[in-house]
N, C-alpha and C. Protein backbone atom coordinates (compact mmCIF):
# COMPACT_ATOMS: atom_id res chain seq x y z
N UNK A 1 7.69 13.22 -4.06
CA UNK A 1 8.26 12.76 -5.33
C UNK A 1 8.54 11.26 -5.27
N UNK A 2 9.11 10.85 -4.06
CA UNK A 2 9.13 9.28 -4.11
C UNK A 2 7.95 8.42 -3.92
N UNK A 3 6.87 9.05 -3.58
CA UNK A 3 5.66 8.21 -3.81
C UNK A 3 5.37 8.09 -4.57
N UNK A 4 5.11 9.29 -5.76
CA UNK A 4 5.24 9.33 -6.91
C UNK A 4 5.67 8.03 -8.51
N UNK A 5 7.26 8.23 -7.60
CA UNK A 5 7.81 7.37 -8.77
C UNK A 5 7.57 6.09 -8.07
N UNK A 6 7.38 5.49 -6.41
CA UNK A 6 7.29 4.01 -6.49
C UNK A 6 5.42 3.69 -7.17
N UNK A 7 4.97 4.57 -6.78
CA UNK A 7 3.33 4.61 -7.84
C UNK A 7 3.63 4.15 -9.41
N UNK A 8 4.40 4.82 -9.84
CA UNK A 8 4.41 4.62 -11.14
C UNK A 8 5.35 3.22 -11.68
N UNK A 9 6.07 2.82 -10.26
CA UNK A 9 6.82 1.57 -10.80
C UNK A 9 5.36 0.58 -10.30
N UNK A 10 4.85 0.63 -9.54
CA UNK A 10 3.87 -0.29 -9.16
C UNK A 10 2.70 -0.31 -9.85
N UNK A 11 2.60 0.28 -10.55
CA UNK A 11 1.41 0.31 -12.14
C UNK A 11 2.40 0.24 -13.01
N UNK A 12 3.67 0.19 -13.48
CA UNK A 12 4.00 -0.67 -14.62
C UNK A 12 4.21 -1.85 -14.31
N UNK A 13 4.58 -2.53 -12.85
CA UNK A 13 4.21 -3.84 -12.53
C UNK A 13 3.45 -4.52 -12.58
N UNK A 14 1.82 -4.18 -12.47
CA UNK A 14 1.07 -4.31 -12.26
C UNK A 14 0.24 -4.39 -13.74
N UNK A 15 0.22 -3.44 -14.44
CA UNK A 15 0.21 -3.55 -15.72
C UNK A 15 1.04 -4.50 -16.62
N UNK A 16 2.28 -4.78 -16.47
CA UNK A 16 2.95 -5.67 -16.84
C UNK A 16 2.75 -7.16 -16.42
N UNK A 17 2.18 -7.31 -15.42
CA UNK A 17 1.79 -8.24 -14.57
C UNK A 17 0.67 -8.76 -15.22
N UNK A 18 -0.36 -7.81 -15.18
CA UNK A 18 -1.35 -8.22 -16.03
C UNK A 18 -1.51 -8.83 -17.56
N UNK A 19 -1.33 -8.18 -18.09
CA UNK A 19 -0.91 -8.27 -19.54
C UNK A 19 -0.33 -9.84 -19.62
N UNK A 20 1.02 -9.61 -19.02
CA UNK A 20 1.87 -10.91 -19.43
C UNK A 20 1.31 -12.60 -18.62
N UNK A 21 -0.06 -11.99 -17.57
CA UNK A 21 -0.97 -13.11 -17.15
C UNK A 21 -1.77 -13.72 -18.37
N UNK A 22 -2.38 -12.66 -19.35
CA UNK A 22 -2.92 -13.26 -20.52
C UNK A 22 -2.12 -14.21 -21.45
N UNK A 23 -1.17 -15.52 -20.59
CA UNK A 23 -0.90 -16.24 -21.64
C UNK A 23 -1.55 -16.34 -22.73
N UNK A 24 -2.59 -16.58 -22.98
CA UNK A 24 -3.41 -17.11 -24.26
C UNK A 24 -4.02 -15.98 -24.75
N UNK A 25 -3.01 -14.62 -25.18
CA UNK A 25 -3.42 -13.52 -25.47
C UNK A 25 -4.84 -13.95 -26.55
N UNK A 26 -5.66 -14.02 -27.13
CA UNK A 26 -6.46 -13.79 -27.92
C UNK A 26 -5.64 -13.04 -29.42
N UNK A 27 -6.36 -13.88 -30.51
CA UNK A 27 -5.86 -13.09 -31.25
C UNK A 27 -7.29 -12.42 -31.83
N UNK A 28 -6.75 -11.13 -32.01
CA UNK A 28 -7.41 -10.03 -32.17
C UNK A 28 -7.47 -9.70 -33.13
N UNK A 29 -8.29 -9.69 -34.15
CA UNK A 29 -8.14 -9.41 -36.30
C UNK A 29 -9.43 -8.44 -36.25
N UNK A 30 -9.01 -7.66 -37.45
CA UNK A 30 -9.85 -6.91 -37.59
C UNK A 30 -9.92 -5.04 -37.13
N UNK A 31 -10.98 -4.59 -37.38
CA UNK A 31 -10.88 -3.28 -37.20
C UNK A 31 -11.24 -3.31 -35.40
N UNK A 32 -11.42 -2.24 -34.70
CA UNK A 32 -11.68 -2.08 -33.32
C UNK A 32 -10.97 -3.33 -32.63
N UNK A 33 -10.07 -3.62 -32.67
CA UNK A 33 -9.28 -4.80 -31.68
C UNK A 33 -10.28 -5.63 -32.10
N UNK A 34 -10.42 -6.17 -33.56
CA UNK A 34 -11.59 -7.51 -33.38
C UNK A 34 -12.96 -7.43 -32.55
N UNK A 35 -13.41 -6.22 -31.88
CA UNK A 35 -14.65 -6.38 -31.18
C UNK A 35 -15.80 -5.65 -32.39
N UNK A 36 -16.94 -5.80 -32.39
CA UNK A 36 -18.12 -5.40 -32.89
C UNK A 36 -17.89 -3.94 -32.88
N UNK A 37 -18.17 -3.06 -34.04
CA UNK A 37 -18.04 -1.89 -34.36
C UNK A 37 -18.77 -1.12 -33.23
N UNK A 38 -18.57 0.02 -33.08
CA UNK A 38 -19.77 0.83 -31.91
C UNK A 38 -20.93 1.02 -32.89
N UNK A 39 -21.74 1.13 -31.53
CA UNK A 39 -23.34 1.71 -32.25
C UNK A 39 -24.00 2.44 -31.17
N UNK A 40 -25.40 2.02 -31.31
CA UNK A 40 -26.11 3.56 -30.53
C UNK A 40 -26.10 3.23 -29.05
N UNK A 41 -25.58 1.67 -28.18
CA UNK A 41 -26.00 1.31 -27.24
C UNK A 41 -24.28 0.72 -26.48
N UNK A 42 -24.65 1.92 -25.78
CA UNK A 42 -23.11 1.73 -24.84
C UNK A 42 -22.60 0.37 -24.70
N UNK A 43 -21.33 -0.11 -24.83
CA UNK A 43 -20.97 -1.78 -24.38
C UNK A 43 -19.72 -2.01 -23.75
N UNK A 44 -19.41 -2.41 -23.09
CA UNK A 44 -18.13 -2.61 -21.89
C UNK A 44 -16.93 -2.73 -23.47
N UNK A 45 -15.88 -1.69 -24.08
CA UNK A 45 -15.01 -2.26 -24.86
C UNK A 45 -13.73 -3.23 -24.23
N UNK A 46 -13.82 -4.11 -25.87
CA UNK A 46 -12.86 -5.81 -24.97
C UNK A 46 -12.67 -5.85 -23.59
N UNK A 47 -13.89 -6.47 -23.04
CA UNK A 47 -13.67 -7.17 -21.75
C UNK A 47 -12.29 -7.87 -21.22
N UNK A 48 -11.37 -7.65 -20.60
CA UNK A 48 -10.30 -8.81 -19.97
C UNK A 48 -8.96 -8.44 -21.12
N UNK A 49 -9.36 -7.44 -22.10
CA UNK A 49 -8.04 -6.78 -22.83
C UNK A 49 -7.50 -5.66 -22.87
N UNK A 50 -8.61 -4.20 -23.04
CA UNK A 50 -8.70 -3.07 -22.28
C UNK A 50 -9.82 -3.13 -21.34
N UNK A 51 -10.55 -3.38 -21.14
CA UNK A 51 -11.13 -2.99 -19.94
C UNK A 51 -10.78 -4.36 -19.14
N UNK A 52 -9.85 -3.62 -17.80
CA UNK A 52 -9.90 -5.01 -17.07
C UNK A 52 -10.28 -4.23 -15.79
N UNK A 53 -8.91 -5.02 -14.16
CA UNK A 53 -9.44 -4.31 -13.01
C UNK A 53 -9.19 -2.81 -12.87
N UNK A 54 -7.97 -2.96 -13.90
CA UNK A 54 -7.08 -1.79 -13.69
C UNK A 54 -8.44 -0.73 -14.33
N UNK A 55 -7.70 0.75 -13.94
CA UNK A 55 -9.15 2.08 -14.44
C UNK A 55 -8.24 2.51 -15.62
N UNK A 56 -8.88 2.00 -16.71
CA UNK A 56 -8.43 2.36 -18.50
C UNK A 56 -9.33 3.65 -18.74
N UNK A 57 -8.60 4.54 -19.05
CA UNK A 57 -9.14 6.03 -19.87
C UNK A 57 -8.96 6.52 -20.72
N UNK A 58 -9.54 7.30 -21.67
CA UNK A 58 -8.90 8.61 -22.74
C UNK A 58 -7.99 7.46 -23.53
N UNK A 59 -8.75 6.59 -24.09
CA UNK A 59 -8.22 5.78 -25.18
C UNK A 59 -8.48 6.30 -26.48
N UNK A 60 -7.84 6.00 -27.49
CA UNK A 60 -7.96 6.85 -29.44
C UNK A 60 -7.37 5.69 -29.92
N UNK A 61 -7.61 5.61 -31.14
CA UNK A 61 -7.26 4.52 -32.48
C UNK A 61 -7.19 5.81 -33.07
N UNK A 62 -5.24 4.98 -33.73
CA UNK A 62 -4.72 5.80 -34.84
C UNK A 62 -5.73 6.59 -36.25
N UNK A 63 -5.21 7.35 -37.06
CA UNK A 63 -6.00 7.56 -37.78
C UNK A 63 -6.37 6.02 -39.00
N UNK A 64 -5.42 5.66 -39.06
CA UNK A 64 -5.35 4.60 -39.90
C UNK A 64 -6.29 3.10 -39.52
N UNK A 65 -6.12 3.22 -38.20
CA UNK A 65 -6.92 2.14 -37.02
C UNK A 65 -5.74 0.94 -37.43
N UNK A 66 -4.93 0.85 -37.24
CA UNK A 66 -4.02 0.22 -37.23
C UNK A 66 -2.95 0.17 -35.88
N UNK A 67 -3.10 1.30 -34.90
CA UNK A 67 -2.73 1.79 -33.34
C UNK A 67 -3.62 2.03 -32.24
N UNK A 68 -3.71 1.41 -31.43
CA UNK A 68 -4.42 1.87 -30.29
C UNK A 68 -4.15 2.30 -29.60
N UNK A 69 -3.95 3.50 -28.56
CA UNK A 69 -3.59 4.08 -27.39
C UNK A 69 -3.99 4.10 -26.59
N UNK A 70 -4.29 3.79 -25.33
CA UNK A 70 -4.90 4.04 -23.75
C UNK A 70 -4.09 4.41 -22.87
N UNK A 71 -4.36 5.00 -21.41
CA UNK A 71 -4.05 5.63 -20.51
C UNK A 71 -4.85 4.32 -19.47
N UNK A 72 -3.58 3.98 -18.75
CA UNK A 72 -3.89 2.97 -17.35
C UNK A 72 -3.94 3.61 -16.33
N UNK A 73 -4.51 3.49 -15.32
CA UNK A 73 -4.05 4.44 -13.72
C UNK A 73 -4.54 2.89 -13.06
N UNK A 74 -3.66 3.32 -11.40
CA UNK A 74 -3.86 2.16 -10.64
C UNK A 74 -2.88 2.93 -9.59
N UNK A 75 -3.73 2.51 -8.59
CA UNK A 75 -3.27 3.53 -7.26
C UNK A 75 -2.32 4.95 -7.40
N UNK A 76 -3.58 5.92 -8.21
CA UNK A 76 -3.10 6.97 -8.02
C UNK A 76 -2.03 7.51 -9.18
N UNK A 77 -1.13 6.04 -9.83
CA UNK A 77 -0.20 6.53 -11.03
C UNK A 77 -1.13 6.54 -12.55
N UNK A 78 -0.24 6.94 -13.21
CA UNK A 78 -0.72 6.52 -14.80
C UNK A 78 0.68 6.42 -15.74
N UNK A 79 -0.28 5.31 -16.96
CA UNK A 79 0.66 5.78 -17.98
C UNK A 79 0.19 5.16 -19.34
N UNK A 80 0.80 5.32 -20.62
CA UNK A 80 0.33 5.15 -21.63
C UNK A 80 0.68 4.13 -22.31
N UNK A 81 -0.31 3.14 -22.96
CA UNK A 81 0.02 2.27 -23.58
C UNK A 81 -0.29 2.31 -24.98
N UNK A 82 0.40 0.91 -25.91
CA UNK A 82 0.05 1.63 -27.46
C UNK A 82 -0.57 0.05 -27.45
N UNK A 83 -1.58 -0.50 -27.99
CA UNK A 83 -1.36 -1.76 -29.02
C UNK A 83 -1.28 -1.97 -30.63
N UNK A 84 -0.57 -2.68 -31.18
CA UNK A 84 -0.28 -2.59 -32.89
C UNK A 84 -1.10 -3.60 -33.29
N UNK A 85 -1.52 -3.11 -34.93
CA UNK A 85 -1.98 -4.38 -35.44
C UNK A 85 -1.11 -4.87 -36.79
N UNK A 86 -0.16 -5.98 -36.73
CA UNK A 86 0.83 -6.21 -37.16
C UNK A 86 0.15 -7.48 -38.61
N UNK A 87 0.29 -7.30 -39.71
CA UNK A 87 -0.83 -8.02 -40.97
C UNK A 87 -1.55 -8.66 -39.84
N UNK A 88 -2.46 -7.76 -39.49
CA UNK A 88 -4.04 -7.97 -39.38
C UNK A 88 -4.40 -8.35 -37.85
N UNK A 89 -3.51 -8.78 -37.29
CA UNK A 89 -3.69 -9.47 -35.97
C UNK A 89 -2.96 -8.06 -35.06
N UNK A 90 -3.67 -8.02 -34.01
CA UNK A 90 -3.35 -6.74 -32.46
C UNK A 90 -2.36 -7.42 -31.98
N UNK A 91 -1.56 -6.54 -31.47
CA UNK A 91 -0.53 -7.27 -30.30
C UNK A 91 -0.84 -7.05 -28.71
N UNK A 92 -0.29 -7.58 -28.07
CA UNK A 92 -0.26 -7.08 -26.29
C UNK A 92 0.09 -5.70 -26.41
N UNK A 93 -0.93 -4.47 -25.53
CA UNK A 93 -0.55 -3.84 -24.72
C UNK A 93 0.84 -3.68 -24.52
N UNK A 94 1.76 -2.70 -25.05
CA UNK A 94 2.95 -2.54 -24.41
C UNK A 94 3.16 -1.02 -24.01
N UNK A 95 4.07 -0.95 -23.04
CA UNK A 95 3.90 0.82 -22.56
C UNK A 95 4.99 1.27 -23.92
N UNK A 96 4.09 2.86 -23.60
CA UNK A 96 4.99 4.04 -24.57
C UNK A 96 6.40 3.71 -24.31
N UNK A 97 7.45 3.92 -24.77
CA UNK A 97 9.09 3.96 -24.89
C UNK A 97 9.29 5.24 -23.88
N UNK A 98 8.87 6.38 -24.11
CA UNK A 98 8.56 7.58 -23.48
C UNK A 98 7.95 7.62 -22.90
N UNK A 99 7.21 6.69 -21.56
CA UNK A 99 6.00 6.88 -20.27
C UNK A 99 7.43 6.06 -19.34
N UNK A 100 7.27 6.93 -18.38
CA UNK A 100 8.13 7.01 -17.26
C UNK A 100 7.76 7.29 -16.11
N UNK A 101 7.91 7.49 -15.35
CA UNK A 101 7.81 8.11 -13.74
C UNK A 101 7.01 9.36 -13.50
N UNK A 102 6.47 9.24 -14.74
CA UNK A 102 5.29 10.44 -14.60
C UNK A 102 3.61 10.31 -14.80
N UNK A 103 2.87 11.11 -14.35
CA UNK A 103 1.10 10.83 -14.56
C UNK A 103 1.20 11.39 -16.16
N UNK A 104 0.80 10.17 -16.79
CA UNK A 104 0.68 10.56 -18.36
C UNK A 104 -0.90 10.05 -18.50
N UNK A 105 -1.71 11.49 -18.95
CA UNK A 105 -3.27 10.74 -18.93
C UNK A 105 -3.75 11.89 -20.37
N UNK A 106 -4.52 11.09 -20.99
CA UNK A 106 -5.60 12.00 -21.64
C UNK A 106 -4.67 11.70 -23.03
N UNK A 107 -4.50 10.57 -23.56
CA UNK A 107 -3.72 10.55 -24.80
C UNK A 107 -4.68 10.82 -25.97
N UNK A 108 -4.01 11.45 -26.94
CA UNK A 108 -4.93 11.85 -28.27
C UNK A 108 -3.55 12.13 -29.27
N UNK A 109 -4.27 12.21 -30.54
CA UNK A 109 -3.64 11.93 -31.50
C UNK A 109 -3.50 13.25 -32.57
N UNK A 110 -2.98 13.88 -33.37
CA UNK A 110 -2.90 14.41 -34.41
C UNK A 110 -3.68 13.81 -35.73
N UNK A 111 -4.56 14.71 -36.10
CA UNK A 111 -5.36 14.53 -37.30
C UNK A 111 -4.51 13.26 -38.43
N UNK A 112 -3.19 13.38 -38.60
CA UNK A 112 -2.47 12.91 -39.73
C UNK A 112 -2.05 11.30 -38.96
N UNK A 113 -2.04 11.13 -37.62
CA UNK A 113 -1.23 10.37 -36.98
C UNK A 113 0.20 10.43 -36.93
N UNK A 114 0.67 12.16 -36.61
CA UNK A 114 2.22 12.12 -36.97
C UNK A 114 2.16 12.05 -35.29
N UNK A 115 1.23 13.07 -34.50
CA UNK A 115 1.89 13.70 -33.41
C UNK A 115 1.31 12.76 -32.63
N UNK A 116 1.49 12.89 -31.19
CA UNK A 116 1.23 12.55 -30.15
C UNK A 116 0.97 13.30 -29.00
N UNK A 117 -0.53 13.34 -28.75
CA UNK A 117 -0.27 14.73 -27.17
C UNK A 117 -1.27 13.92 -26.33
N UNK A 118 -0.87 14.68 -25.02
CA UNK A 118 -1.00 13.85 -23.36
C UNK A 118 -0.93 14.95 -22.47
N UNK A 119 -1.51 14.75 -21.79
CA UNK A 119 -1.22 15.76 -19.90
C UNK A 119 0.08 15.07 -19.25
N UNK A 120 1.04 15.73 -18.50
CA UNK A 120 1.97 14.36 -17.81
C UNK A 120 2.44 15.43 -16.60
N UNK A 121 2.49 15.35 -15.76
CA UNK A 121 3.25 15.92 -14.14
C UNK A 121 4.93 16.11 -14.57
N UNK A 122 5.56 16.05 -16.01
CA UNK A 122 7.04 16.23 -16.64
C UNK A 122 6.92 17.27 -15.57
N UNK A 123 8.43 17.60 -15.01
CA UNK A 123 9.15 19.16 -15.44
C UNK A 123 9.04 19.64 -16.56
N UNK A 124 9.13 20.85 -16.29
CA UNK A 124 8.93 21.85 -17.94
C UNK A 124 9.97 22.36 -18.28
């Protein structure tokens, strides 16, 4: 259990670390975090914003596309992040209010964008 939780403090460090290295966050407008819509030919999504060193997974945009969600892991922990798009411009990566000391992976969304569901190692 204590490897556990220093895992999970050392990927929100690390994640936090990162993130708050992007002084010159980019500003991000538009639908898909500002990147080129998908199409038929796979493409690395935002280089150096979600996809960096860290292993990003099981990411969803709100129904509205106005929220982004991803799942970070990094030695072994995880956890969930949201980004907003606040009139028109994305913000930084910030973790869930509710991602804690636990493996939170596989985030997805409710049809309406009310709910929120995830896998997580919680007690039950």
């Amino acid at each position: 259990m204590k490897i556990t939780v220093i895992n999970i403090c050392l990927l929100a460090l690390v994640a936090a670390n990162l993130f708050s290295q992007q002084g010159d966050f980019p500003k991000l407008t538009g639908p898909y975090l500002g990147q080129k819509p998908p199409g038929m030919t796979p493409e690395m999504f935002a280089p150096g914003i979600v996809s960096t060193c860290l292993q990003e997974l099981n990411s969803v945009f709100s129904p509205d596309g106005q929220e982004f969600y991803l799942c970070v892991r990094n030695m072994g922990a995880s956890s969930m992040f949201v980004m907003k798009c606040v009139k028109g411009v994305w913000g930084r990566p910030e973790s869930l209010p509710f991602a804690g000391p636990y493996n939170d992976i596989d985030v997805s969304l409710s049809p309406d964008g009310q709910q929120i569901f995830f896998c997580s190692n919680r007690p039950v």
